[in-house]
Protein backbone atom coordinates (compact mmCIF):
# COMPACT_ATOMS: atom_id res chain seq x y z
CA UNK A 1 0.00 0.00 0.00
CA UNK A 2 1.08 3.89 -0.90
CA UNK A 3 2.73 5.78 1.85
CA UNK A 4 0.38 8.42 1.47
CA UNK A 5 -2.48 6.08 1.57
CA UNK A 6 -1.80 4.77 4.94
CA UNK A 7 -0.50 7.62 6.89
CA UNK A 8 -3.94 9.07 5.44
CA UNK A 9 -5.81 6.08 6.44
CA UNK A 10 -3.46 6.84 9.88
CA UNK A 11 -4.97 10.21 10.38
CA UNK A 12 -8.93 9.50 9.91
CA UNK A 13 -7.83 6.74 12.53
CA UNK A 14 -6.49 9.10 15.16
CA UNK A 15 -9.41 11.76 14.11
CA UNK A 16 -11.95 9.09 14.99
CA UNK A 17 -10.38 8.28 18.27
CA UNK A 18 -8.72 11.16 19.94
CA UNK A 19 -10.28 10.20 23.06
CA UNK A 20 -8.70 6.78 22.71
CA UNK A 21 -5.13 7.08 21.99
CA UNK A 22 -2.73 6.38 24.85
CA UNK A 23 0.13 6.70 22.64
CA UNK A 24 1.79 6.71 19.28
CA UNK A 25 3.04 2.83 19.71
CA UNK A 26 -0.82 1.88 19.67
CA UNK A 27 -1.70 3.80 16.31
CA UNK A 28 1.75 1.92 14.74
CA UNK A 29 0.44 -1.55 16.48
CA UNK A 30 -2.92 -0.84 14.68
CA UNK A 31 -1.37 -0.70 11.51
CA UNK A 32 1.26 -2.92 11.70
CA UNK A 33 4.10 -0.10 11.64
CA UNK A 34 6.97 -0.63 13.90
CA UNK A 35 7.26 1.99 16.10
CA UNK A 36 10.74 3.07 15.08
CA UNK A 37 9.75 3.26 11.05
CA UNK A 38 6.12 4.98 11.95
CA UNK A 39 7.48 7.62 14.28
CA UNK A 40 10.05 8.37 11.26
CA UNK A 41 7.38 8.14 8.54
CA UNK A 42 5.28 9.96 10.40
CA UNK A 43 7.37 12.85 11.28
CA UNK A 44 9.14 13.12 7.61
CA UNK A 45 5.37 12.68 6.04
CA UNK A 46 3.38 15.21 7.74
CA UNK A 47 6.18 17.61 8.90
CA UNK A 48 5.89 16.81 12.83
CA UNK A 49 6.05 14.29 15.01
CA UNK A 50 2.84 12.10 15.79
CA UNK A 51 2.51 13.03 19.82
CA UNK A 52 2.79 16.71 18.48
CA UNK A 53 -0.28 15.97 15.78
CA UNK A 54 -2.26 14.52 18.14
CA UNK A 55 -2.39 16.59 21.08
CA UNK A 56 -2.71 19.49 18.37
CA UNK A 57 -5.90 17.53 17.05
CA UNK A 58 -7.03 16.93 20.28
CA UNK A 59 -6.87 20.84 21.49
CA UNK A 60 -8.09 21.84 17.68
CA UNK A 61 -11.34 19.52 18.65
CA UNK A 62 -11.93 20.99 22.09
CA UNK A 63 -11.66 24.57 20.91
CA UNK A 64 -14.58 23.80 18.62
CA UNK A 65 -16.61 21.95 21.41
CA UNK A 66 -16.02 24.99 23.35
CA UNK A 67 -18.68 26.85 20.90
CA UNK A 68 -21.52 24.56 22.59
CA UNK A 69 -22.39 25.96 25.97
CA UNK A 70 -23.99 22.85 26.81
CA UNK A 71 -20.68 21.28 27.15
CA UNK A 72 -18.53 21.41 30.42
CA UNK A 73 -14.99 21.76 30.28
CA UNK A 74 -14.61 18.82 32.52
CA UNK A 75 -17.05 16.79 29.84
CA UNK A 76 -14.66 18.48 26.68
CA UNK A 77 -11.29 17.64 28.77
CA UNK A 78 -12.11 13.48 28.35
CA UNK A 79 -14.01 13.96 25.15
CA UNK A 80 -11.08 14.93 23.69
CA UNK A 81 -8.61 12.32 25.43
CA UNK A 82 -7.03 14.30 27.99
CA UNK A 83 -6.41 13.16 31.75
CA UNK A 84 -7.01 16.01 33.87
CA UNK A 85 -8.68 19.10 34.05
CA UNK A 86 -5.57 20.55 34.71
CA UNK A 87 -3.65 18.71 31.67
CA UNK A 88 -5.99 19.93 29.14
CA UNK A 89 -6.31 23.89 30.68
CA UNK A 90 -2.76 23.74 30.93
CA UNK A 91 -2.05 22.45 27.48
CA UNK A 92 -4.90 24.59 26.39
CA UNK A 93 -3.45 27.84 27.19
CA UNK A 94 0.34 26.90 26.15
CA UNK A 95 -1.02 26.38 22.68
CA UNK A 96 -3.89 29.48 21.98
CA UNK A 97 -2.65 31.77 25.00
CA UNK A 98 -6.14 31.96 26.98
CA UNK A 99 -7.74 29.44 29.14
CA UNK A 100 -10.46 27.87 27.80
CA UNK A 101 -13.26 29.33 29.88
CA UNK A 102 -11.81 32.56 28.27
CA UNK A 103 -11.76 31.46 25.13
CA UNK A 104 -15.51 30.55 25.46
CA UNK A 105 -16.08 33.61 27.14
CA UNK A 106 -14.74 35.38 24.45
CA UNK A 107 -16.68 33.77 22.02
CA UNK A 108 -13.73 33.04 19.68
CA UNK A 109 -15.22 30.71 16.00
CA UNK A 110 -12.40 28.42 15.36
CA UNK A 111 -10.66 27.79 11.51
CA UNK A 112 -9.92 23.74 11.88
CA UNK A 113 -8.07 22.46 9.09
CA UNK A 114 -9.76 19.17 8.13
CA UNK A 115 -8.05 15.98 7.66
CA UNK A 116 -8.34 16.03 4.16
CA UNK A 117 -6.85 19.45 3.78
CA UNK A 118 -3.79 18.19 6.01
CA UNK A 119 -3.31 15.02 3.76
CA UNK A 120 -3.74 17.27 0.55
CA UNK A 121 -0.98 19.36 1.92
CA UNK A 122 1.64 16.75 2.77
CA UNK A 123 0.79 14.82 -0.43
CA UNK A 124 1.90 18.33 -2.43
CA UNK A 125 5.77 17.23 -0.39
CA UNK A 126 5.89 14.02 -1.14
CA UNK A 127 6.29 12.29 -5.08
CA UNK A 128 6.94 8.16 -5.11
CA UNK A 129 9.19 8.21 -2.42
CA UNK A 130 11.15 10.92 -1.92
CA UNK A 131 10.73 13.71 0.24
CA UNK A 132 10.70 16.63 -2.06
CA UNK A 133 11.39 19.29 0.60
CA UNK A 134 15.10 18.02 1.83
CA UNK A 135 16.72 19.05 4.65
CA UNK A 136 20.15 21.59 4.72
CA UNK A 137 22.77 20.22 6.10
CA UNK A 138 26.48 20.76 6.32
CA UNK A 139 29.27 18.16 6.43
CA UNK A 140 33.23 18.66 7.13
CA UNK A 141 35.45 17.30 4.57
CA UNK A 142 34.99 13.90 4.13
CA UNK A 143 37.93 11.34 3.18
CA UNK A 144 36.01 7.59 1.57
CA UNK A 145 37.82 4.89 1.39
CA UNK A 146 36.55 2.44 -1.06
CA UNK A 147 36.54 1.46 -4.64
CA UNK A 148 35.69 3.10 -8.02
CA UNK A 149 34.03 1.91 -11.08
CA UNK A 150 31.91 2.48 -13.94
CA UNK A 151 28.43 4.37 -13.19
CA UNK A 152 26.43 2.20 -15.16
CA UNK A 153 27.41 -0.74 -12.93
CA UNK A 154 27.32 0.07 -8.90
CA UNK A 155 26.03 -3.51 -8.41
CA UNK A 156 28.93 -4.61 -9.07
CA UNK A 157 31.11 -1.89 -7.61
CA UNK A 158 29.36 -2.74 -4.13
CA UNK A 159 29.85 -6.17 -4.88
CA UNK A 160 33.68 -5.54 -4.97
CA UNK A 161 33.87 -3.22 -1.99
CA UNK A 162 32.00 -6.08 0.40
CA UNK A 163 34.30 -8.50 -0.54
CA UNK A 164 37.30 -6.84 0.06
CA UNK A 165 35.77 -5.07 2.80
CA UNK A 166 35.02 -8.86 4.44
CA UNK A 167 39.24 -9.42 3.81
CA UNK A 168 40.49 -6.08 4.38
CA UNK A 169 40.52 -3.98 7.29
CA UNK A 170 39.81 -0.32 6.92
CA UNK A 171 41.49 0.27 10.52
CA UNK A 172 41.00 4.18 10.35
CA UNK A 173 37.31 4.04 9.55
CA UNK A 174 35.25 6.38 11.46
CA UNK A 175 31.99 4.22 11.12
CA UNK A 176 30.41 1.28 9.33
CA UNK A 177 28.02 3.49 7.17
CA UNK A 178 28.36 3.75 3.57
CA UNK A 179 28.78 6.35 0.99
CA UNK A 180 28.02 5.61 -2.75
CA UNK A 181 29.50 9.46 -4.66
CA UNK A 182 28.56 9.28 -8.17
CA UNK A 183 30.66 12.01 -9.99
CA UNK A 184 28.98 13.21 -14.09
CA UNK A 185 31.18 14.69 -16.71
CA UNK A 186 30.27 15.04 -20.41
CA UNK A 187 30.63 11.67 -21.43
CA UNK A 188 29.67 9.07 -18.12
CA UNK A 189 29.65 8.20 -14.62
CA UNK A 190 32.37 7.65 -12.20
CA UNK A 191 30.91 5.76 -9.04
CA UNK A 192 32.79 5.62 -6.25
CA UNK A 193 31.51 3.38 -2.60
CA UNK A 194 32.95 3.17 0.69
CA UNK A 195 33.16 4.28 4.13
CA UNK A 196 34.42 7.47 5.52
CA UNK A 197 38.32 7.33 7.06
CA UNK A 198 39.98 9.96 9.45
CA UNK A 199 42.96 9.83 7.08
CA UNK A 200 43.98 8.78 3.65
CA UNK A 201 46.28 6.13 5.33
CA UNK A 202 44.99 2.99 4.11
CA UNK A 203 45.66 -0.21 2.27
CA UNK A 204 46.42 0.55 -1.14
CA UNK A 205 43.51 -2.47 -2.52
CA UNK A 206 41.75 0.99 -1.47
CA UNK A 207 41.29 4.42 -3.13
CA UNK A 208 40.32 7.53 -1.10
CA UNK A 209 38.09 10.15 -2.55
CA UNK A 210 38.05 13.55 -0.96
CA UNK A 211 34.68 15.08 -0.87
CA UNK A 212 34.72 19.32 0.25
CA UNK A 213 33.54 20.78 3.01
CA UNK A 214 29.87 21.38 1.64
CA UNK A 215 26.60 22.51 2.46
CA UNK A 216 23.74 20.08 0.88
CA UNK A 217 20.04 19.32 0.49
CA UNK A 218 19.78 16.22 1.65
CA UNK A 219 16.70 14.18 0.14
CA UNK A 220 15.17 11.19 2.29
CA UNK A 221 14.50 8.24 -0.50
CA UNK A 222 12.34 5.12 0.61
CA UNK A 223 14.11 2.32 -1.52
CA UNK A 224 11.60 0.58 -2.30
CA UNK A 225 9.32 3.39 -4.41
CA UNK A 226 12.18 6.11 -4.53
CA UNK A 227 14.27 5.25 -7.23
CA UNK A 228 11.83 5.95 -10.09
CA UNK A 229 11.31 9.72 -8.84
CA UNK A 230 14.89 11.14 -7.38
CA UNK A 231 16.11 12.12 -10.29
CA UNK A 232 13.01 14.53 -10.94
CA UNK A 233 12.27 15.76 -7.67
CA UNK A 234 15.44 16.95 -7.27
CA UNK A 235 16.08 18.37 -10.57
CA UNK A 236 12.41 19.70 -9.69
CA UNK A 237 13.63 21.30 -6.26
CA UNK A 238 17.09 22.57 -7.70
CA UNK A 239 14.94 25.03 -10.39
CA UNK A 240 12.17 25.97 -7.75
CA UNK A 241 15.14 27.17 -5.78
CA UNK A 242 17.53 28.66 -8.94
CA UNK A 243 17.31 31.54 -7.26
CA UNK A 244 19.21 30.83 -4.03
CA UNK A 245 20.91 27.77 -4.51
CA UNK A 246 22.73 26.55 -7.24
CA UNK A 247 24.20 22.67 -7.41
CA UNK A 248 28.47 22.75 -6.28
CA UNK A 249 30.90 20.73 -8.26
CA UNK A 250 33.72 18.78 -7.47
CA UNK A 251 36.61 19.55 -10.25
CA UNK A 252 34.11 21.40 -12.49
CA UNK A 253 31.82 18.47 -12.46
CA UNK A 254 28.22 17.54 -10.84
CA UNK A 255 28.17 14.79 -8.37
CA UNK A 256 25.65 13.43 -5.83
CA UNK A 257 26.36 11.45 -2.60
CA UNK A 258 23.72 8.40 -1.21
CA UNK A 259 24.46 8.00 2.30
CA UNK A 260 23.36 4.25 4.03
CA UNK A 261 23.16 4.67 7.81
CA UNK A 262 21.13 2.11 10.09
CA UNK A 263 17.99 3.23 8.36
CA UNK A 264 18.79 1.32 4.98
CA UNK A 265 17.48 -2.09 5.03
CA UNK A 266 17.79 -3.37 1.61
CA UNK A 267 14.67 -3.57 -0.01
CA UNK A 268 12.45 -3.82 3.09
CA UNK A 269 9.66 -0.97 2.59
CA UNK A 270 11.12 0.54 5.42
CA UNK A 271 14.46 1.16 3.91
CA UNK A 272 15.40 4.68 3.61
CA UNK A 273 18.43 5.68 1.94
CA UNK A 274 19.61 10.10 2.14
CA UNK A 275 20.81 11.15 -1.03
CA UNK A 276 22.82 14.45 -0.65
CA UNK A 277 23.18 17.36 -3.62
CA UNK A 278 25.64 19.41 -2.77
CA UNK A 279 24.71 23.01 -2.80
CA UNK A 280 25.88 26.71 -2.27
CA UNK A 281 24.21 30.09 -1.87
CA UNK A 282 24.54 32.88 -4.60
CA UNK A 283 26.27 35.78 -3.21
């Protein structure tokens, strides 16, 4: 099933039951999410993490129920899965600035975006499965150790790096995680894997590429839909933001970097692999 289908289906869930939800491991138990992968989905999906969502939903409800003067506050506290009295005034007023009696008082009419607005608004972010809002981040210079190859054939390029990797050792690595730099001049693609080293000082079966200190948008790709859409959501990104950014080369030519932390998982659908454009600000 689509991403956006279930974290939609997800959000008419916790609409129906805000008076329910203990916590955010129950809503991933209900739809068979682990609660690592679905507090990440979550979070990269809608823009904020799931306890943040609900309690807004839950406040956004009880500022409407505060329109019907039939209702107690005590009555719209529970109604709207709070604990306490004092839990829902005090969250109450740390999110519209007024308690709610005052907000009644005042006779405030609230705007509630509806759940179908919300999911038409992260759906506008999101194409296959890449996030096509990345983050901007910065990274030091970074020294990989690994092996280079033809573009056209990383499979085997990996395939070369594990097994020497396995015989090996890389004893200056600064962490198992792998890089995979794929450098574009006029006529192909240099691809170039490995892990990141303190110092150039390894075993010659190696070589070390030196990537600049650089400032990049990094992308998060699910593996298992992302790899159809990169390409144009980032080319798609890049000339949305032509006037700010513009891509950084390395020896007059483009390059990208995928980064594989403990997020990538082969081709589990909760593999997520960051791939990294380099970028730099116009003067």
């Amino acid at each position: 099933m689509d991403k956006i289908q279930r974290i939609s289906e997800v959000l008419h869930y916790i609409e129906d039951h805000l008076d329910e939800i203990a916590d955010y491991e129950q809503v991933a138990n209900t739809f068979s999410f682990s609660p690592y992968y679905f507090h990440r989905l979550f979070s990269a999906v809608v823009g904020k993490p799931i306890g943040a969502y609900i309690r807004e939903r839950r406040l956004a409800k009880a500022s409407l129920l505060l329109t019907d003067p039939d209702k107690t506050i005590t009555s719209i506290c529970f109604e709207c899965g709070f604990n306490s009295s004092q839990s829902f005034c005090r969250a109450f007023k740390n999110s519209y600035g007024i308690s709610p009696s005052d907000y009644r008082r005042m006779g405030y009419t609230p705007v509630i975006m509806s759940v179908e607005e919300i999911i038409e608004k992260f759906t506008k972010k999101l194409k296959g499965g890449i996030l096509v809002h990345p983050k901007i981040i910065k990274r030091e210079e970074l020294l990989i150790a690994g092996v280079t190859g033809d573009g056209s054939k990383t499979h085997e390029i990996w395939q070369k790096f594990m097994e020497l990797y396995d015989k090996v050792e890389i004893k200056n690595k600064l962490s198992d995680n792998g890089y995979e730099i794929r450098i574009y001049d006029d006529k192909q693609c240099t691809c170039h894997v490995g892990v990141s080293v303190s110092d150039s000082s390894v075993d010659s079966v190696y070589s070390v590429l030196k990537l600049p200190e650089s400032t990049y948008a990094a992308f998060e790709v699910y593996v298992a839909q992302g790899y159809d859409s990169e390409n144009a959501a980032m080319d798609e990104w890049l000339k949305a933001n032509k006037e700010k950014y513009r891509q950084r080369l390395i020896d007059g030519n483009p390059y990208v970097v995928e980064y594989y932390d403990e997020r990538f998982q082969g081709d589990s659908e909760e593999s997520i692999v960051e791939i990294w454009v380099p970028i730099e600000k116009f003067e």
